[in-house]
PDB file of N, CA and C in Angstrom:
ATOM      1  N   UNK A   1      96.195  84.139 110.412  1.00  0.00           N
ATOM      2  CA  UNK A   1      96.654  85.129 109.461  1.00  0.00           C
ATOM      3  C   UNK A   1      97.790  84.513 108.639  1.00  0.00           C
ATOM      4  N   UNK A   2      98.073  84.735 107.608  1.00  0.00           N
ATOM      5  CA  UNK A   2      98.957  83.976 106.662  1.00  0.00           C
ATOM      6  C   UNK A   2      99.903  85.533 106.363  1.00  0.00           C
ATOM      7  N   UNK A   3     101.080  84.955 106.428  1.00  0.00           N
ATOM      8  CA  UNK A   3     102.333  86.203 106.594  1.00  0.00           C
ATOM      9  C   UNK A   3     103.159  85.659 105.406  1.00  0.00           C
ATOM     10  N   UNK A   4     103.661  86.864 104.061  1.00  0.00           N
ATOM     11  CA  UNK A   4     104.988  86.397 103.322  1.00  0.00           C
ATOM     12  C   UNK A   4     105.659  87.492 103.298  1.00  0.00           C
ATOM     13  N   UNK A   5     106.663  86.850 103.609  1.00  0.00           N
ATOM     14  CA  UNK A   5     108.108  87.948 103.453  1.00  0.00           C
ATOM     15  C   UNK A   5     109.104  87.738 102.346  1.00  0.00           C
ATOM     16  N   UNK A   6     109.291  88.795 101.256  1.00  0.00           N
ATOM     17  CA  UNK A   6     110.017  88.613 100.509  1.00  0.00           C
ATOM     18  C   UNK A   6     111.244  89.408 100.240  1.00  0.00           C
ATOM     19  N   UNK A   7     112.040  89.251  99.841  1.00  0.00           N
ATOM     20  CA  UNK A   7     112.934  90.138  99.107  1.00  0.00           C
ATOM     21  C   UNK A   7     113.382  90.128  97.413  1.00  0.00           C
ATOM     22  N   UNK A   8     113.979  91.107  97.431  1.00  0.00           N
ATOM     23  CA  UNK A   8     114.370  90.838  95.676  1.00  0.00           C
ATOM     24  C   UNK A   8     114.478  89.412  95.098  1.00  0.00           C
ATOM     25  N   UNK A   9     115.685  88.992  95.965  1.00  0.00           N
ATOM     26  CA  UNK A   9     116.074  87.879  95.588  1.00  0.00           C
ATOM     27  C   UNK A   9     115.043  86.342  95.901  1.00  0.00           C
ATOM     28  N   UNK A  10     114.442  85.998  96.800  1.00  0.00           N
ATOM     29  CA  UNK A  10     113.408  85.018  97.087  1.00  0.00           C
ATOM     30  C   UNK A  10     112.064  85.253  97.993  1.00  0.00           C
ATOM     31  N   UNK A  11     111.384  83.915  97.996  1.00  0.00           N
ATOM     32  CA  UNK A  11     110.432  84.054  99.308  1.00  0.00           C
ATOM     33  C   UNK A  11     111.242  84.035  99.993  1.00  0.00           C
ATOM     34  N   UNK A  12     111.379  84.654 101.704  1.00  0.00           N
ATOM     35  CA  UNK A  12     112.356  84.134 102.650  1.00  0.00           C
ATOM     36  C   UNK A  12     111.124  83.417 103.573  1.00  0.00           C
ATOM     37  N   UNK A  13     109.610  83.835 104.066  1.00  0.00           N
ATOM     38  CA  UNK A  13     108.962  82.683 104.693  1.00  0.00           C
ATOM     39  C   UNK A  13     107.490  82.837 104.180  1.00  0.00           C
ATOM     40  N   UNK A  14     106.823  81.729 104.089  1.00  0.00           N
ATOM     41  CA  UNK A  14     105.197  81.655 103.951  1.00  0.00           C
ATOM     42  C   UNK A  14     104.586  81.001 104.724  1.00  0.00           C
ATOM     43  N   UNK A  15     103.483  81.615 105.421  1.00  0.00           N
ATOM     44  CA  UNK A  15     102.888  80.467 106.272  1.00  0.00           C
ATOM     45  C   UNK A  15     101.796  81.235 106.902  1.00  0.00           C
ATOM     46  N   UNK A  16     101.081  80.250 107.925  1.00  0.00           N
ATOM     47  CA  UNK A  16     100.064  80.947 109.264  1.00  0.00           C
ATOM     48  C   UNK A  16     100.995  80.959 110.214  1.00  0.00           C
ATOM     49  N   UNK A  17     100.193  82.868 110.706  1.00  0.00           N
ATOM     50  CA  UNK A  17     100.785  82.373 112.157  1.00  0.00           C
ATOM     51  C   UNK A  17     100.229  83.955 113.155  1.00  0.00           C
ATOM     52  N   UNK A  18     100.605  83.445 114.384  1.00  0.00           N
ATOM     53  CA  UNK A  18      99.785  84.041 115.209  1.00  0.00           C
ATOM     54  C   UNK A  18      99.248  85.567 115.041  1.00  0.00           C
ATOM     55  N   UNK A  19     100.673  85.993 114.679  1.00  0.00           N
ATOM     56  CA  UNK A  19     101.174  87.307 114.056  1.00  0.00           C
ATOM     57  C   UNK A  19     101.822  87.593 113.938  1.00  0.00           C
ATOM     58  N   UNK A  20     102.779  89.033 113.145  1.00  0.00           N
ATOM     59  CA  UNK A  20     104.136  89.731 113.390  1.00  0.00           C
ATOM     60  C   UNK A  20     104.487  91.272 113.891  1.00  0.00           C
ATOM     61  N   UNK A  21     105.951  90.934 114.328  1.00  0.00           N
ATOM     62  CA  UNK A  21     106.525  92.237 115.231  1.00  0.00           C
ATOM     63  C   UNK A  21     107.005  92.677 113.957  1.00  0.00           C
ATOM     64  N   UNK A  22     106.826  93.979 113.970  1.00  0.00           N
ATOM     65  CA  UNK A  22     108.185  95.172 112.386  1.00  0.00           C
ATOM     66  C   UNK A  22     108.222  96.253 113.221  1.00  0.00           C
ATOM     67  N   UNK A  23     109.473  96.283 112.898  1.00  0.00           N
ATOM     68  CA  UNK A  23     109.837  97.966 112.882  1.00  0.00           C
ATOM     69  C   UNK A  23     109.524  98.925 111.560  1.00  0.00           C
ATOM     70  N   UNK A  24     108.808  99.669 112.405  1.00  0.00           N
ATOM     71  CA  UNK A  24     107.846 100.647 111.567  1.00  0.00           C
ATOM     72  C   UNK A  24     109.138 101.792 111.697  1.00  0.00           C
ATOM     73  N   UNK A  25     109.140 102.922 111.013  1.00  0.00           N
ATOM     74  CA  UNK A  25     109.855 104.435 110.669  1.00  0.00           C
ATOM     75  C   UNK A  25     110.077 104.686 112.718  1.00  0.00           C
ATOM     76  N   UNK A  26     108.878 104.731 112.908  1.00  0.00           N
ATOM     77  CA  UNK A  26     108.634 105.710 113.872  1.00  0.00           C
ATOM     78  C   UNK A  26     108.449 104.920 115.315  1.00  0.00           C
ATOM     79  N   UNK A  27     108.507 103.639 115.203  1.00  0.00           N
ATOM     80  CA  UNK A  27     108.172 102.737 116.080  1.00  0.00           C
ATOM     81  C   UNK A  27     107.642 100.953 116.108  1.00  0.00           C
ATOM     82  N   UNK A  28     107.753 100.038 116.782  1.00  0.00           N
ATOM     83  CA  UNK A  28     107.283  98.966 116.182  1.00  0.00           C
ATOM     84  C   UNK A  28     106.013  99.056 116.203  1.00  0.00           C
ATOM     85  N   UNK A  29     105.536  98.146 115.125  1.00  0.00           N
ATOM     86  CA  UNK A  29     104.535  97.695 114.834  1.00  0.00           C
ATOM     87  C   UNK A  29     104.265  96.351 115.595  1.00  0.00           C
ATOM     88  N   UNK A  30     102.806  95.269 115.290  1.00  0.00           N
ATOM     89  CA  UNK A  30     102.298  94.359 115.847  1.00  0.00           C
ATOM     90  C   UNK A  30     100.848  94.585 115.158  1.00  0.00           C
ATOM     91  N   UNK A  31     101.042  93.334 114.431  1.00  0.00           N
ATOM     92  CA  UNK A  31     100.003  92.922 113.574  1.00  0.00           C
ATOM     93  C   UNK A  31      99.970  91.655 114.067  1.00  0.00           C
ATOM     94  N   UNK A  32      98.434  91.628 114.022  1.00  0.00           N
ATOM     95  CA  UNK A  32      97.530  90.607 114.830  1.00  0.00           C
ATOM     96  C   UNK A  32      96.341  89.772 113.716  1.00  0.00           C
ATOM     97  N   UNK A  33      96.035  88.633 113.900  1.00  0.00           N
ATOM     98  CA  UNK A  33      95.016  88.084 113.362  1.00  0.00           C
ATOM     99  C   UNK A  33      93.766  88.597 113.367  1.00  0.00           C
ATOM    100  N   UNK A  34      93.490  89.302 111.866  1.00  0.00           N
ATOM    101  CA  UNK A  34      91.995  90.220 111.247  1.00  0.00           C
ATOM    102  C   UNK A  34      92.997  91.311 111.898  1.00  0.00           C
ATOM    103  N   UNK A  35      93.604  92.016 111.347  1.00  0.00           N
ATOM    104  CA  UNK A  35      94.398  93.396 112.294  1.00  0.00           C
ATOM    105  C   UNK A  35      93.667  94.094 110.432  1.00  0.00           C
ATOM    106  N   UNK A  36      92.923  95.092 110.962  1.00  0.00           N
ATOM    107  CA  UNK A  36      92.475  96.587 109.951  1.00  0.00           C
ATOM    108  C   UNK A  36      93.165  96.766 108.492  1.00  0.00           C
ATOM    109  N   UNK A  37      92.611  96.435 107.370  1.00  0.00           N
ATOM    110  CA  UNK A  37      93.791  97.228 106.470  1.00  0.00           C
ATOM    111  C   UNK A  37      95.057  98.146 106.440  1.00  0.00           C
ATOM    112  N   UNK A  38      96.134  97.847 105.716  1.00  0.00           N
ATOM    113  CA  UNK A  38      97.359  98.744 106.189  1.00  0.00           C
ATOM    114  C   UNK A  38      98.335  98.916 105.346  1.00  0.00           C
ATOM    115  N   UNK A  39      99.087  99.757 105.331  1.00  0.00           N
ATOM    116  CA  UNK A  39      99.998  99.913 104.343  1.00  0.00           C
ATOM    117  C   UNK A  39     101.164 101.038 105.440  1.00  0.00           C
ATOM    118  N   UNK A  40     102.586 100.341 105.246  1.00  0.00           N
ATOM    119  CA  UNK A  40     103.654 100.992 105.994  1.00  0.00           C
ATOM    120  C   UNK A  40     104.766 100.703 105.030  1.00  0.00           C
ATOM    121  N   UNK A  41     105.793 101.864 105.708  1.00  0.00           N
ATOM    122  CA  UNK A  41     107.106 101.436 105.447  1.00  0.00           C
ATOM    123  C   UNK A  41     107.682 101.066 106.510  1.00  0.00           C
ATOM    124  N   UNK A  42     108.510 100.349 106.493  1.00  0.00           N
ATOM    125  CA  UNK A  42     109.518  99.961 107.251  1.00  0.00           C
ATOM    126  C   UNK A  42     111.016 100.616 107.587  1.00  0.00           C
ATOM    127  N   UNK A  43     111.897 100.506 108.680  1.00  0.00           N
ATOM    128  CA  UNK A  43     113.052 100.949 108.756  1.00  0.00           C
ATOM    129  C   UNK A  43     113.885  99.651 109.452  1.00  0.00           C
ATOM    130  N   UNK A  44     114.795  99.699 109.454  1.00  0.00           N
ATOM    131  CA  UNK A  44     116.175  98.691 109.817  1.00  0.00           C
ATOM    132  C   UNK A  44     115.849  98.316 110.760  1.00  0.00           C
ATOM    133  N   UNK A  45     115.549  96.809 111.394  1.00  0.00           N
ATOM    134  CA  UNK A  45     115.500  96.163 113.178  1.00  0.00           C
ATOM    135  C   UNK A  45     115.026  94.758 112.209  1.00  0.00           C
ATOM    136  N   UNK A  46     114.495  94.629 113.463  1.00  0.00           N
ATOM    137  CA  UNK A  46     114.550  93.401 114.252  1.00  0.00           C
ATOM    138  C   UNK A  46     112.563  92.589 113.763  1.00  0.00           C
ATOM    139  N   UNK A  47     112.216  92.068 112.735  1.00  0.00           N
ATOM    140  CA  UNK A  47     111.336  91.769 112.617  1.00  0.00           C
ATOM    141  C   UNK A  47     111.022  90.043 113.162  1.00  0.00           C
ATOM    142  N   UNK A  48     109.938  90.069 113.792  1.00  0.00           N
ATOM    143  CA  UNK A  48     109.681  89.037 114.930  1.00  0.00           C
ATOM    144  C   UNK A  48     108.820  88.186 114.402  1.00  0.00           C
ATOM    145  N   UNK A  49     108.304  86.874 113.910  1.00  0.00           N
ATOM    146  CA  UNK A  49     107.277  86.207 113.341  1.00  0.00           C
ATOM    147  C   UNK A  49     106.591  85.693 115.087  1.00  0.00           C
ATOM    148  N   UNK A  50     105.804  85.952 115.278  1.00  0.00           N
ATOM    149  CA  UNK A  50     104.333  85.031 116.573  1.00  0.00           C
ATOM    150  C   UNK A  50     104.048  83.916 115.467  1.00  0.00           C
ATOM    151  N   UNK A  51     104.615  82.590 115.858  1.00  0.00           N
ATOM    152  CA  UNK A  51     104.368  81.449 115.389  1.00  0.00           C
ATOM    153  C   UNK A  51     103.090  81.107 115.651  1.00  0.00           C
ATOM    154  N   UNK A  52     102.878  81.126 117.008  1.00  0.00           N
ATOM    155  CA  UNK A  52     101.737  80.845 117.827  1.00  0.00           C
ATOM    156  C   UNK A  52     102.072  81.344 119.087  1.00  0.00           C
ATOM    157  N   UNK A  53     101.202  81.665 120.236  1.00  0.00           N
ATOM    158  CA  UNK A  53     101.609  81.966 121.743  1.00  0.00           C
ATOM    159  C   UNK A  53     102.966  81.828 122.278  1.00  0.00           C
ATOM    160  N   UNK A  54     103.440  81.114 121.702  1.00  0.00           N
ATOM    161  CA  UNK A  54     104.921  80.654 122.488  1.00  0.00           C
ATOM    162  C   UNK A  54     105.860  80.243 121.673  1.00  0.00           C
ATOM    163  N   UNK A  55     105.719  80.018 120.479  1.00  0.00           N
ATOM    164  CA  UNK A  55     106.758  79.856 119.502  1.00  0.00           C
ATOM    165  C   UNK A  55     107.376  81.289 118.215  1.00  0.00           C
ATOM    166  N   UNK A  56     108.114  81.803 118.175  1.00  0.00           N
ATOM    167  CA  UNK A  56     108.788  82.830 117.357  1.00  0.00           C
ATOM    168  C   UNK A  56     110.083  82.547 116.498  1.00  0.00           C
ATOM    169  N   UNK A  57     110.062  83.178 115.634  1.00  0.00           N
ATOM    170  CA  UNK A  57     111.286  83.113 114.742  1.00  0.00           C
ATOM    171  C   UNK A  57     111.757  84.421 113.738  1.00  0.00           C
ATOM    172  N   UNK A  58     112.694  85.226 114.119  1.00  0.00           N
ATOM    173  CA  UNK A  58     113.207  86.230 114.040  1.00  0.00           C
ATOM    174  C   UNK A  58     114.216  86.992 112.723  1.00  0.00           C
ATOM    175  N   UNK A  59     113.718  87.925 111.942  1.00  0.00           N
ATOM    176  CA  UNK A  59     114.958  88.216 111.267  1.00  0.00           C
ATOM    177  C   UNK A  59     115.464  89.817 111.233  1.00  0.00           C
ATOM    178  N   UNK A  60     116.440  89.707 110.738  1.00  0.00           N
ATOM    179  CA  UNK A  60     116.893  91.866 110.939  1.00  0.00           C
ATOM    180  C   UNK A  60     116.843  91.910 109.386  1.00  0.00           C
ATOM    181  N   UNK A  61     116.179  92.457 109.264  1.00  0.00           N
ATOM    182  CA  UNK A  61     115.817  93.426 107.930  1.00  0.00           C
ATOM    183  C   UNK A  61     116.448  94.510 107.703  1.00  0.00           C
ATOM    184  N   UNK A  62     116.635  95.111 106.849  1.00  0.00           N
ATOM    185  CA  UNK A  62     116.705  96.357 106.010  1.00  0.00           C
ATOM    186  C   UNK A  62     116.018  97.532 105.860  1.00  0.00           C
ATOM    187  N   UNK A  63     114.710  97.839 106.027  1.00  0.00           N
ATOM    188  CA  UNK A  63     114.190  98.215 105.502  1.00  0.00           C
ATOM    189  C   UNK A  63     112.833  98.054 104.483  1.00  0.00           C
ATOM    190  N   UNK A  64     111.858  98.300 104.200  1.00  0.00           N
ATOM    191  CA  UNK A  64     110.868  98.049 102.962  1.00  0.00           C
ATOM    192  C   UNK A  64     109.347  98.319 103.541  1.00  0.00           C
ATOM    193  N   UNK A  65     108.438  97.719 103.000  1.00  0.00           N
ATOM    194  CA  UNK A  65     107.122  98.098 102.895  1.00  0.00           C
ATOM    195  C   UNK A  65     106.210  96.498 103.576  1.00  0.00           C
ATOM    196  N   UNK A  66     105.317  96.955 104.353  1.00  0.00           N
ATOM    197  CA  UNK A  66     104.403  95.826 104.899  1.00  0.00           C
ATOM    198  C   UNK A  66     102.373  96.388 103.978  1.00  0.00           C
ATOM    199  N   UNK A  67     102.271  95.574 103.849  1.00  0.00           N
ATOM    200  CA  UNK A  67     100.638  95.213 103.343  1.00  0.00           C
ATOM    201  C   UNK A  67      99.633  94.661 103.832  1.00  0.00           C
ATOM    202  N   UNK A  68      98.861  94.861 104.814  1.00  0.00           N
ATOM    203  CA  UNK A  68      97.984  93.809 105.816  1.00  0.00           C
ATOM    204  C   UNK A  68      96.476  93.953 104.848  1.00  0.00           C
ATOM    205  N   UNK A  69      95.700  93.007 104.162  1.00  0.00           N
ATOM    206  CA  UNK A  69      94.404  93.154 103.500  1.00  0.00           C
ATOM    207  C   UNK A  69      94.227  91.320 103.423  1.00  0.00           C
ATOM    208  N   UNK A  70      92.998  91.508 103.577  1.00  0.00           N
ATOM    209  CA  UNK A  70      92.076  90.419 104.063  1.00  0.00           C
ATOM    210  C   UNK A  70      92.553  89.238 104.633  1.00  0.00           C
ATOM    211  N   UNK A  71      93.466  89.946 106.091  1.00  0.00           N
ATOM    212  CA  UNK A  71      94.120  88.722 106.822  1.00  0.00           C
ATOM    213  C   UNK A  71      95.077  88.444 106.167  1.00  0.00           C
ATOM    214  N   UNK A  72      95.668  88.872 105.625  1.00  0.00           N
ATOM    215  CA  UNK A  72      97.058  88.594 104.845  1.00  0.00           C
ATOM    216  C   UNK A  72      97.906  89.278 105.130  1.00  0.00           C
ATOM    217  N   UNK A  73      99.468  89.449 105.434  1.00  0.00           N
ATOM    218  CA  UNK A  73     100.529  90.459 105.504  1.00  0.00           C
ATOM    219  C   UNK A  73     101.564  89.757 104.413  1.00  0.00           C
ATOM    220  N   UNK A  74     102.061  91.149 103.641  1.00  0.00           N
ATOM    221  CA  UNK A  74     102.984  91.069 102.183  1.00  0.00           C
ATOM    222  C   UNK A  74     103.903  91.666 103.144  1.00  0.00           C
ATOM    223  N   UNK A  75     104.979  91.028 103.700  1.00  0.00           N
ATOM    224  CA  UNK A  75     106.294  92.137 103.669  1.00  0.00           C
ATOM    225  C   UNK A  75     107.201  92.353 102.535  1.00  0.00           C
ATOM    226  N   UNK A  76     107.483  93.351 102.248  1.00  0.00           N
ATOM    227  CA  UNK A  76     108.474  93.273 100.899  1.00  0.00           C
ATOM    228  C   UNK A  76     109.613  94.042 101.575  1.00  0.00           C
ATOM    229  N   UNK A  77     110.516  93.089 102.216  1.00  0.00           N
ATOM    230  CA  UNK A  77     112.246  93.775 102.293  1.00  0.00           C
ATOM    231  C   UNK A  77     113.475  94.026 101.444  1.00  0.00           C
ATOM    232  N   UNK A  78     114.457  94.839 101.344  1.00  0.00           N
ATOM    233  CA  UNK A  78     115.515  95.267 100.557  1.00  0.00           C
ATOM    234  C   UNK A  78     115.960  94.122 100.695  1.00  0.00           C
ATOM    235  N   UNK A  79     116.087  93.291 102.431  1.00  0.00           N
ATOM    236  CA  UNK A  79     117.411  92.543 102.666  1.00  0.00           C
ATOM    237  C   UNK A  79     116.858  91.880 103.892  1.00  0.00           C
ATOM    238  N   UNK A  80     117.018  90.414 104.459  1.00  0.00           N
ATOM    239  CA  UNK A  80     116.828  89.999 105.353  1.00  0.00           C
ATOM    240  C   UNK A  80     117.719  88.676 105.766  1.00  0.00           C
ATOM    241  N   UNK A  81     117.810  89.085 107.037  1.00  0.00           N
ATOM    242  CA  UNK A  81     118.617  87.613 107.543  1.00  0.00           C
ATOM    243  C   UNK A  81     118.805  86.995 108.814  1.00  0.00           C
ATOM    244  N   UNK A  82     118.218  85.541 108.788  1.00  0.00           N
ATOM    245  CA  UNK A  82     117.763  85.058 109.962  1.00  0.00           C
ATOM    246  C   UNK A  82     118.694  85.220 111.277  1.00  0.00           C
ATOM    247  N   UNK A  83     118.483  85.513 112.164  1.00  0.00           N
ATOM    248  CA  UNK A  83     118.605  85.632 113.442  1.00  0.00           C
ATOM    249  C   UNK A  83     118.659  84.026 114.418  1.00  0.00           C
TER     250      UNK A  83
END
């Protein structure tokens, strides 16, 4: 699955990878490789990149909107910063 996270100001990451953790409004999320069409908002935590099985890399967000369509995830955050 190929994941980008952006904010106003830049890309902050592009790449493949296993999958990602978000905090959804109401609870986290976990999007997975081929995970269903989707469209969310987001609320303030702790968003998790699955590099692969055993590798991760972490940032706390702000807030914003996630996009999952044809194996792809768009995060679009207010604000993010690596962990």
């Amino acid at each position: 699955m190929t994941l980008e996270i952006l904010t106003p100001e830049k890309k902050i990451y592009s790449g493949d990878v296993y999958g990602v953790q978000l905090p959804g409004i109401d609870g986290l999320l976990e999007v997975l490789d081929k995970h269903a069409p989707l469209v969310s908002a987001l609320g303030k935590g702790k968003l998790k990149i699955l590099k692969d099985k055993s590798s991760t890399e972490s940032f706390q967000i702000q807030g914003g909107f996630v996009e999952v369509l044809n194996n792809k995830a768009t995060v679009l955050v207010e604000g993010a910063q690596e962990m």
